[in-house]
Protein backbone atom coordinates (compact mmCIF):
# COMPACT_ATOMS: atom_id res chain seq x y z
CA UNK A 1 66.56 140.42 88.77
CA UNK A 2 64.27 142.76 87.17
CA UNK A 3 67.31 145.23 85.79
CA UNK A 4 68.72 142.23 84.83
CA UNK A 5 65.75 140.79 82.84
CA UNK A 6 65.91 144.51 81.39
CA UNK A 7 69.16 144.86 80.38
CA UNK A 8 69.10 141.15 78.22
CA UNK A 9 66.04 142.19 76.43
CA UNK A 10 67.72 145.22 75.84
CA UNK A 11 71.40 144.11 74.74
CA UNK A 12 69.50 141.10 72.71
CA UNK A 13 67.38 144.07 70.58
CA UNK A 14 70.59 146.37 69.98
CA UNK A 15 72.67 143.22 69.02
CA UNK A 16 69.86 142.21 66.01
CA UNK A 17 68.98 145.76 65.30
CA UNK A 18 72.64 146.13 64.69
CA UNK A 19 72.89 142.72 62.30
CA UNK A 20 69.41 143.56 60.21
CA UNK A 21 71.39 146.13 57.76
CA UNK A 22 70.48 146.30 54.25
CA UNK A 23 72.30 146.12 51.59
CA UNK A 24 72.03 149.49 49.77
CA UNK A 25 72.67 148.69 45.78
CA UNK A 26 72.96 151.42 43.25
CA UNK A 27 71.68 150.51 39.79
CA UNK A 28 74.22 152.48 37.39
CA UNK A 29 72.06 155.15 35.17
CA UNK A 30 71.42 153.95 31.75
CA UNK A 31 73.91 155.40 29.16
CA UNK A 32 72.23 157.65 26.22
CA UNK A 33 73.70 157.46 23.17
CA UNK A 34 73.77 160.96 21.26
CA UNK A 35 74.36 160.49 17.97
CA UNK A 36 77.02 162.70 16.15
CA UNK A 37 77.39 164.66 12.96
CA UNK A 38 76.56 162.95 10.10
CA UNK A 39 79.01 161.41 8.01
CA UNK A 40 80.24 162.43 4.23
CA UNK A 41 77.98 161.46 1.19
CA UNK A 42 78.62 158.14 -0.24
CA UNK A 43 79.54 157.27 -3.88
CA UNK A 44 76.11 156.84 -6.14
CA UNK A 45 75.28 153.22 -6.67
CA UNK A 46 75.36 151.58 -10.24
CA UNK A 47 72.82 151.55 -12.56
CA UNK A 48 70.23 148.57 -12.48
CA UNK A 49 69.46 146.43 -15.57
CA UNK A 50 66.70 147.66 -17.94
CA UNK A 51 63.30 145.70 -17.08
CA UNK A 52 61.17 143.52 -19.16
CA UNK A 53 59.61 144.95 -22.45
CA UNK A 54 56.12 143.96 -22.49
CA UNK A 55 54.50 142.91 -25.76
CA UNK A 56 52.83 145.59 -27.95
CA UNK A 57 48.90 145.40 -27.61
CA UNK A 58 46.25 144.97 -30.47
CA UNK A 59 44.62 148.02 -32.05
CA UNK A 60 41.26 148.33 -30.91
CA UNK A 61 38.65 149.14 -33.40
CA UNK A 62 37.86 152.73 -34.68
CA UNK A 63 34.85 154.16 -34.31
CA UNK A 64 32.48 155.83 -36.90
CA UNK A 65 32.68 159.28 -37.55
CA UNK A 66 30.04 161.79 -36.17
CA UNK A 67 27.78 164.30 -37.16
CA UNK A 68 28.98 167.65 -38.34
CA UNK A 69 27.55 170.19 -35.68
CA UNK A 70 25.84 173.60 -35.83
CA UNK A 71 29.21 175.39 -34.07
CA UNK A 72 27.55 176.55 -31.01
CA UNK A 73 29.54 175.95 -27.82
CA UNK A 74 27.95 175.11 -24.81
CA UNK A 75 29.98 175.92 -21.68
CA UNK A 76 28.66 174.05 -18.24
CA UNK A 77 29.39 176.23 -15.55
CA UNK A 78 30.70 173.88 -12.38
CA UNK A 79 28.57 174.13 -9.28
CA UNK A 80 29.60 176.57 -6.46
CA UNK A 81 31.57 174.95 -3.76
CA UNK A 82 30.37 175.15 -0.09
């Protein structure tokens, strides 16, 4: 009785060991796209209309004239950079 005890549990393991496969799925690689030579040069576009004219300012105001000076010139040396 005992061998045959045995030998169920065993047949009964094999038999849903055998069943319990899984499915093996293979996810196709993602393509890469390369990208090729570059094509010929394209005609030039046409020209675009002329834009707006804006409207001519006003003349500002002159000044008065200054002083005559003595002619010395006075040159300002910049300060040395760090």
């Amino acid at each position: 009785m005992n061998h045959t005890l045995l030998i169920s549990a065993l047949l009964a393991t094999l038999s849903l060991a055998a069943c319990d496969k899984p499915t093996v799925v293979t996810v196709p690689a993602t393509p890469v796209a390369v990208p090729g030579p570059a094509g010929p040069q394209g005609e030039t576009g046409s020209q675009g209309a002329t834009g707006y004219q804006g409207n001519e300012g006003v003349q500002g105001e002159t000044g008065e004239t200054g002083e005559t000076g003595d002619q010395t010139t006075v040159i300002v040396v910049p300060a040395e950079a760090n």
